[in-house]
C-alpha atoms as a PDB file:
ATOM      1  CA  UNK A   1     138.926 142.065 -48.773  1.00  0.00           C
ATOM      2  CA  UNK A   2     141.383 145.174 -47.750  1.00  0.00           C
ATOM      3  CA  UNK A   3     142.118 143.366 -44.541  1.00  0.00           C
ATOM      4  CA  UNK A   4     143.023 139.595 -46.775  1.00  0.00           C
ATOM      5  CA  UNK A   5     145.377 141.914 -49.180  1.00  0.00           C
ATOM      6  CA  UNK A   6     147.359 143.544 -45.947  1.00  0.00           C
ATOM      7  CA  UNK A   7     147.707 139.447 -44.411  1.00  0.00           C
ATOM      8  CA  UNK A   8     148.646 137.969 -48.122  1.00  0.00           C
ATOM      9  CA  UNK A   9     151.374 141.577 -48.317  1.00  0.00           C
ATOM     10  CA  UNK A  10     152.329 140.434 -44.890  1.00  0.00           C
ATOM     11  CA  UNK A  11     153.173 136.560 -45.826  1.00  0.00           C
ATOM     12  CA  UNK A  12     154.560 137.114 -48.698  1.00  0.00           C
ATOM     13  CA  UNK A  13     156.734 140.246 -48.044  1.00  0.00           C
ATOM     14  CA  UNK A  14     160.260 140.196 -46.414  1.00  0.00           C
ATOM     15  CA  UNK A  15     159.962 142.743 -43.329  1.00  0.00           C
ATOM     16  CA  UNK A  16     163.194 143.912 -43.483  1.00  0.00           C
ATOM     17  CA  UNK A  17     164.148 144.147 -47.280  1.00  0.00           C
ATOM     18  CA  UNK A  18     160.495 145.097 -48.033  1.00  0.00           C
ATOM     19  CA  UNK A  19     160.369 142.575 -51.213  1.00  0.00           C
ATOM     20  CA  UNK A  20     159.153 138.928 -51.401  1.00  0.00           C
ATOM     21  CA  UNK A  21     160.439 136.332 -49.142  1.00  0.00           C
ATOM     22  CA  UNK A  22     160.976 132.642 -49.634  1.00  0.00           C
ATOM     23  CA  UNK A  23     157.454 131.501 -48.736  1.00  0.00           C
ATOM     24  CA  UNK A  24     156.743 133.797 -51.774  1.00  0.00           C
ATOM     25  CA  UNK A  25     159.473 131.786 -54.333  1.00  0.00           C
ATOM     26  CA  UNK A  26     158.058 128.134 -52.921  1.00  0.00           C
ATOM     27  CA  UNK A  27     154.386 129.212 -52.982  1.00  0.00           C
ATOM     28  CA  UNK A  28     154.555 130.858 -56.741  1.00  0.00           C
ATOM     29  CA  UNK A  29     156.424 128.157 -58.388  1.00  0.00           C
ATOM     30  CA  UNK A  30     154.242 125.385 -56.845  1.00  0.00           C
ATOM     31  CA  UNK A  31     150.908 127.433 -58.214  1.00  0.00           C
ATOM     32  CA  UNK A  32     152.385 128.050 -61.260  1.00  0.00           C
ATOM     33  CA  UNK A  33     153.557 124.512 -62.048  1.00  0.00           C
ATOM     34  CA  UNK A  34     150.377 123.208 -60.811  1.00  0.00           C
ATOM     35  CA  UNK A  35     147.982 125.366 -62.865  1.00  0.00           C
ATOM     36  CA  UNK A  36     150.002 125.430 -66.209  1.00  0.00           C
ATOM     37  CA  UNK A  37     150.797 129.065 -65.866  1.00  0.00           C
ATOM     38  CA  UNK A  38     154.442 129.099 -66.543  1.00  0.00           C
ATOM     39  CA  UNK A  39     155.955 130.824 -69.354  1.00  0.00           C
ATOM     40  CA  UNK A  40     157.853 129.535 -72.021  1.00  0.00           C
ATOM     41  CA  UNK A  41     160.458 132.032 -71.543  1.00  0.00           C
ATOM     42  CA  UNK A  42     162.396 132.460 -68.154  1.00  0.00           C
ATOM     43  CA  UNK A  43     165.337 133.896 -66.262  1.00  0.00           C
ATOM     44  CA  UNK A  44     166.816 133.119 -62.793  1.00  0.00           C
ATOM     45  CA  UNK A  45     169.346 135.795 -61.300  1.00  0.00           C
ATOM     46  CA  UNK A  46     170.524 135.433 -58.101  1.00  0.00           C
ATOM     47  CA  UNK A  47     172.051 138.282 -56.509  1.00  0.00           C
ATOM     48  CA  UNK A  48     174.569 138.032 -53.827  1.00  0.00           C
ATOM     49  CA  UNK A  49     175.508 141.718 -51.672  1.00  0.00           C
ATOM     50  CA  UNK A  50     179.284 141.074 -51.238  1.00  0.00           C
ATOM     51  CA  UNK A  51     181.189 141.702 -47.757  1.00  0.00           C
ATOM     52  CA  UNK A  52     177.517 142.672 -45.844  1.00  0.00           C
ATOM     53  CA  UNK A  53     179.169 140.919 -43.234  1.00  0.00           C
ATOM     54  CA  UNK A  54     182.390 142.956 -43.284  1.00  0.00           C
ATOM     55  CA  UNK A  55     179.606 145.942 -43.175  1.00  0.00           C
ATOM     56  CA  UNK A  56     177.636 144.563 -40.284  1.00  0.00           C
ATOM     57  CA  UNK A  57     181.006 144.034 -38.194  1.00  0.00           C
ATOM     58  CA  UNK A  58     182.427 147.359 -38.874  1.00  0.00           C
ATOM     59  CA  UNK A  59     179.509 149.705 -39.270  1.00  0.00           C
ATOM     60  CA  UNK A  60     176.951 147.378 -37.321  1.00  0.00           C
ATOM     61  CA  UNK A  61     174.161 145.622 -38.067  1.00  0.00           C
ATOM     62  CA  UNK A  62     171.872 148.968 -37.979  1.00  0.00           C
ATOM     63  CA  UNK A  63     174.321 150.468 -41.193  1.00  0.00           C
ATOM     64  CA  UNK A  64     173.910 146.581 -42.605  1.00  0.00           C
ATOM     65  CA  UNK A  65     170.231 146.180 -42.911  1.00  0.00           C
ATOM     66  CA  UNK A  66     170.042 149.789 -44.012  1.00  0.00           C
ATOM     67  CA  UNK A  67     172.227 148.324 -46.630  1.00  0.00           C
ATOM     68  CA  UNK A  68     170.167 145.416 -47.524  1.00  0.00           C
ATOM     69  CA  UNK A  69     167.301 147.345 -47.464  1.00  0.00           C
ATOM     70  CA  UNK A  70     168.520 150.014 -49.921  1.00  0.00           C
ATOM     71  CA  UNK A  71     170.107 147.159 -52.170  1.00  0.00           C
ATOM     72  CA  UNK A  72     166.350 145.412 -52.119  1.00  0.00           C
ATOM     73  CA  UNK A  73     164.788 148.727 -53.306  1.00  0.00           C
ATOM     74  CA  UNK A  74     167.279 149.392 -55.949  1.00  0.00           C
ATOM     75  CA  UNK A  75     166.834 146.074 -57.270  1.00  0.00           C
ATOM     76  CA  UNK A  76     162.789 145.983 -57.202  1.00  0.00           C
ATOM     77  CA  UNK A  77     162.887 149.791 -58.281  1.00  0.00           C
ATOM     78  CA  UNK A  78     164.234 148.053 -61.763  1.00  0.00           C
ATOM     79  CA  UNK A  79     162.181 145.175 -62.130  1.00  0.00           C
ATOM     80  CA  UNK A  80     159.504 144.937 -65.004  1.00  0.00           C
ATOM     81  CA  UNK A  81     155.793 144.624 -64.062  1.00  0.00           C
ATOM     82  CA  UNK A  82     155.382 140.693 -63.717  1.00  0.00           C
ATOM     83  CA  UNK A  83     159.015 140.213 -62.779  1.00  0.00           C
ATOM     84  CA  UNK A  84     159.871 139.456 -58.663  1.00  0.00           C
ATOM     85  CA  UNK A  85     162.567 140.082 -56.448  1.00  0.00           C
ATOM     86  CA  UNK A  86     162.680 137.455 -53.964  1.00  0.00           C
ATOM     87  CA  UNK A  87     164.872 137.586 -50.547  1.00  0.00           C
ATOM     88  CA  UNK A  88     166.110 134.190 -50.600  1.00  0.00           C
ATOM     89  CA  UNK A  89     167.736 134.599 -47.078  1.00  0.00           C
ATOM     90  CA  UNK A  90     170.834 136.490 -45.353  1.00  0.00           C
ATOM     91  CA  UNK A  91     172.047 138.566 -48.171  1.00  0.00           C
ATOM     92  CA  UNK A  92     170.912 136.573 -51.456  1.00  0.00           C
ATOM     93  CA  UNK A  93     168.260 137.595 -53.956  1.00  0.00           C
ATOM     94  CA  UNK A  94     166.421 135.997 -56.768  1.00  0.00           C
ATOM     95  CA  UNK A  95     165.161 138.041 -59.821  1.00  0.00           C
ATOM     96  CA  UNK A  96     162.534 135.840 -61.636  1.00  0.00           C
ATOM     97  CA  UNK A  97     162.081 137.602 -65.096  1.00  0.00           C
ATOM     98  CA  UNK A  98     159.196 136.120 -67.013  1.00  0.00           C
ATOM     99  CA  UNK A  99     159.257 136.652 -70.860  1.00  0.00           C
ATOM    100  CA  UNK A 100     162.883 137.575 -71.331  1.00  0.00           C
ATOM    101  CA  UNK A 101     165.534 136.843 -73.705  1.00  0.00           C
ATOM    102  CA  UNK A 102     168.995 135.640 -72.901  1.00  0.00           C
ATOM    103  CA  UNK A 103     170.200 139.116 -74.158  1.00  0.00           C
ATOM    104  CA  UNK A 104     167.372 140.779 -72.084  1.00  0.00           C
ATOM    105  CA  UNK A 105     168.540 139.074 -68.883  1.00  0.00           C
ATOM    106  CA  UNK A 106     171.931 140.297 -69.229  1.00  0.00           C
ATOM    107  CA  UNK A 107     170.885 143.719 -70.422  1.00  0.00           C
ATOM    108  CA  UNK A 108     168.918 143.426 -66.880  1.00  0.00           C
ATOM    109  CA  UNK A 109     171.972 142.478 -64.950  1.00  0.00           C
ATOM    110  CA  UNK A 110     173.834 145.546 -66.110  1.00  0.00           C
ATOM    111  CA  UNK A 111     170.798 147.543 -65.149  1.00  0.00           C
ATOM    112  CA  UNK A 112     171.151 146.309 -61.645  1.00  0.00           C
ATOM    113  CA  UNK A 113     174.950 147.259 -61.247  1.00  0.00           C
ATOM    114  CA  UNK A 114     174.000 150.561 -62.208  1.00  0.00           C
ATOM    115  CA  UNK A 115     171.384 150.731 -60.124  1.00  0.00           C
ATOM    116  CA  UNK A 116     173.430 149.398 -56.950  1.00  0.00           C
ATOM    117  CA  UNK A 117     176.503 151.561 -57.725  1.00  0.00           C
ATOM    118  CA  UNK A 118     175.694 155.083 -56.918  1.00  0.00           C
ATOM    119  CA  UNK A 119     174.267 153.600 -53.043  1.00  0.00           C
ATOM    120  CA  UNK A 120     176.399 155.046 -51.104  1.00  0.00           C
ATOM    121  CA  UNK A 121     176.697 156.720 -47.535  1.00  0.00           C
ATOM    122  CA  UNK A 122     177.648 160.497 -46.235  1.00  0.00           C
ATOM    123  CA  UNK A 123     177.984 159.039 -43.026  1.00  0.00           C
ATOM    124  CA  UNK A 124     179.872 156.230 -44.114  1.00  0.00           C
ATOM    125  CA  UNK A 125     181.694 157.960 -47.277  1.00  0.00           C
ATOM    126  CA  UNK A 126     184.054 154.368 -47.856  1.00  0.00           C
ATOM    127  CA  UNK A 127     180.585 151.951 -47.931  1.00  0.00           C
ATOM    128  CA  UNK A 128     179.576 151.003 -51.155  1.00  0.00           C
ATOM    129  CA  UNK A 129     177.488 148.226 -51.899  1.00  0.00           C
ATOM    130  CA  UNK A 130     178.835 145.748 -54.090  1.00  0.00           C
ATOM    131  CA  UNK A 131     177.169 142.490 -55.849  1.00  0.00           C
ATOM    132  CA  UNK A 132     177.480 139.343 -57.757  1.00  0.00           C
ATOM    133  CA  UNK A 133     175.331 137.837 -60.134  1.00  0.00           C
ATOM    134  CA  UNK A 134     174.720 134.640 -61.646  1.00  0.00           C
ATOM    135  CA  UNK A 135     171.883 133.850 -64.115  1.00  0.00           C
ATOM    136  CA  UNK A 136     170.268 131.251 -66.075  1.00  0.00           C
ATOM    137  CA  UNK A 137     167.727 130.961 -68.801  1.00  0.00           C
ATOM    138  CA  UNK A 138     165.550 128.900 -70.495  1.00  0.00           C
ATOM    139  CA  UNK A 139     163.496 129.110 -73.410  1.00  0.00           C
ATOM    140  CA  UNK A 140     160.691 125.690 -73.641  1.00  0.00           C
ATOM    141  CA  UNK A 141     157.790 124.968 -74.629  1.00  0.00           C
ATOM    142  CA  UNK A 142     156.684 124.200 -71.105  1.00  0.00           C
ATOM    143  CA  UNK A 143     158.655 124.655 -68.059  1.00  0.00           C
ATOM    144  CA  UNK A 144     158.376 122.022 -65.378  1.00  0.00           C
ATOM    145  CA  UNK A 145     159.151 121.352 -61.860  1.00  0.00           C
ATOM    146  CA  UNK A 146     163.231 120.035 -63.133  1.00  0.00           C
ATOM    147  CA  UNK A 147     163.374 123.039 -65.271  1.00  0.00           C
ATOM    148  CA  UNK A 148     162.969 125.287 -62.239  1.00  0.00           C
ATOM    149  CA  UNK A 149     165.293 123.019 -60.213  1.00  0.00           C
ATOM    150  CA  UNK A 150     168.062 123.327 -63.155  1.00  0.00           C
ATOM    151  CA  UNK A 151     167.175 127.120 -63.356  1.00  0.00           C
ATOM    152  CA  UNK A 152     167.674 127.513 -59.659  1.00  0.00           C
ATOM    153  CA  UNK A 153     171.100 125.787 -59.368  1.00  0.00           C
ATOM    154  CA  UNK A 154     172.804 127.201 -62.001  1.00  0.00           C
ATOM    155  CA  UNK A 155     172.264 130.373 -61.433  1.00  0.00           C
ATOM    156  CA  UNK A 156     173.429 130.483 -57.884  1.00  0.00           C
ATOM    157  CA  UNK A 157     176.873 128.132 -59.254  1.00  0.00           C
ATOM    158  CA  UNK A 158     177.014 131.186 -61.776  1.00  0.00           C
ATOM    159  CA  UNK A 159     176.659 133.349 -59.086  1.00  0.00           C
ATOM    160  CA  UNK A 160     178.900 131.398 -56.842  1.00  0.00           C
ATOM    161  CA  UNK A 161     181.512 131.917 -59.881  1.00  0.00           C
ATOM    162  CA  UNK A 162     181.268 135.719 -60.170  1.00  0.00           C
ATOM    163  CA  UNK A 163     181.959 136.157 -56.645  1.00  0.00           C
ATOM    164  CA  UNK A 164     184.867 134.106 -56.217  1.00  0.00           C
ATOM    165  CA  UNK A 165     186.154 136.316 -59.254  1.00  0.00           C
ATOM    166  CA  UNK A 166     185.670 138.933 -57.410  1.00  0.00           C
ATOM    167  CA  UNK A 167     187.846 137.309 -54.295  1.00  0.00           C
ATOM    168  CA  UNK A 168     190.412 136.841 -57.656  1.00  0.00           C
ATOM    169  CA  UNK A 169     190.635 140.232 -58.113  1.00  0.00           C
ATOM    170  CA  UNK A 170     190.858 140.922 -55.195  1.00  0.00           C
ATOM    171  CA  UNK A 171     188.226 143.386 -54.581  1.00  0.00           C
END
């Protein structure tokens, strides 16, 4: 049994940012679709680390995953038992929160700024890590395959939106 736990940890886990990986996102929602387990209640949040590339070409890719890695364990260090952080790829996340309020899920975003905003570096004292979020939420009776699809999309456009206010601003 101890060796099928360390394989499923191993499939399921992104090696670098030490949190779930895509196989993880397809697998879940498939099971949980399929066996009626979804909530009624639930909340996409896509999380974008802004400029890692600017970080990887001036610092290297060493000081860049070190970034992504620290970013990942901020984020999952935050997360409620039941909730996932999902490395979609590159430098995106997902936060699935199960059971959460509109209000909650924004509450939650603010929790993750704060929790990404102190990561910084002595050895790199101008590196900060900086990221944009997009969410959406839904509140159904039951949540289907469509529901997850519409959940998905808008909250990477969201996301998509926050960053190019951020390009705006020009941070």
């Amino acid at each position: 049994m101890e060796k099928i736990d360390q394989v499923d940890i191993a499939l399921y886990t992104d090696s670098l940012a030490g949190v779930f990986n895509r196989r993880y996102y397809d697998e879940r929602i498939f099971l949980t679709n399929r066996l009626g387990d979804a909530t009624d209640e639930l909340s996409f949040i896509f999380c974008d680390l802004w400029k890692l590339k600017s970080i990887n070409d001036s610092y290297g890719h060493t000081m860049g995953d070190r970034a992504l890695a620290d970013a990942a364990a901020s984020l999952n260090g935050t997360i409620r038992s039941g909730d996932s952080v999902v490395r979609m790829g590159g430098d995106e996340f997902l936060i699935i929160l199960t059971r959460c309020d509109e209000e909650g899920t924004r509450h939650r975003i603010e929790g993750f700024k704060s929790g990404l905003n102190p990561i910084g570096y002595a050895d790199c004292s101008e590196l900060r890590i900086i990221a944009n979020f997009g969410y959406a939420h839904l509140k159904k009776d039951v949540i289907g395959e469509d529901d997850i699809a519409w959940l998905f999309e808008r909250a990477d456009s969201n996301m998509y939106l926050d960053k190019v206010g951020h390009r705006e601003q020009g941070e």
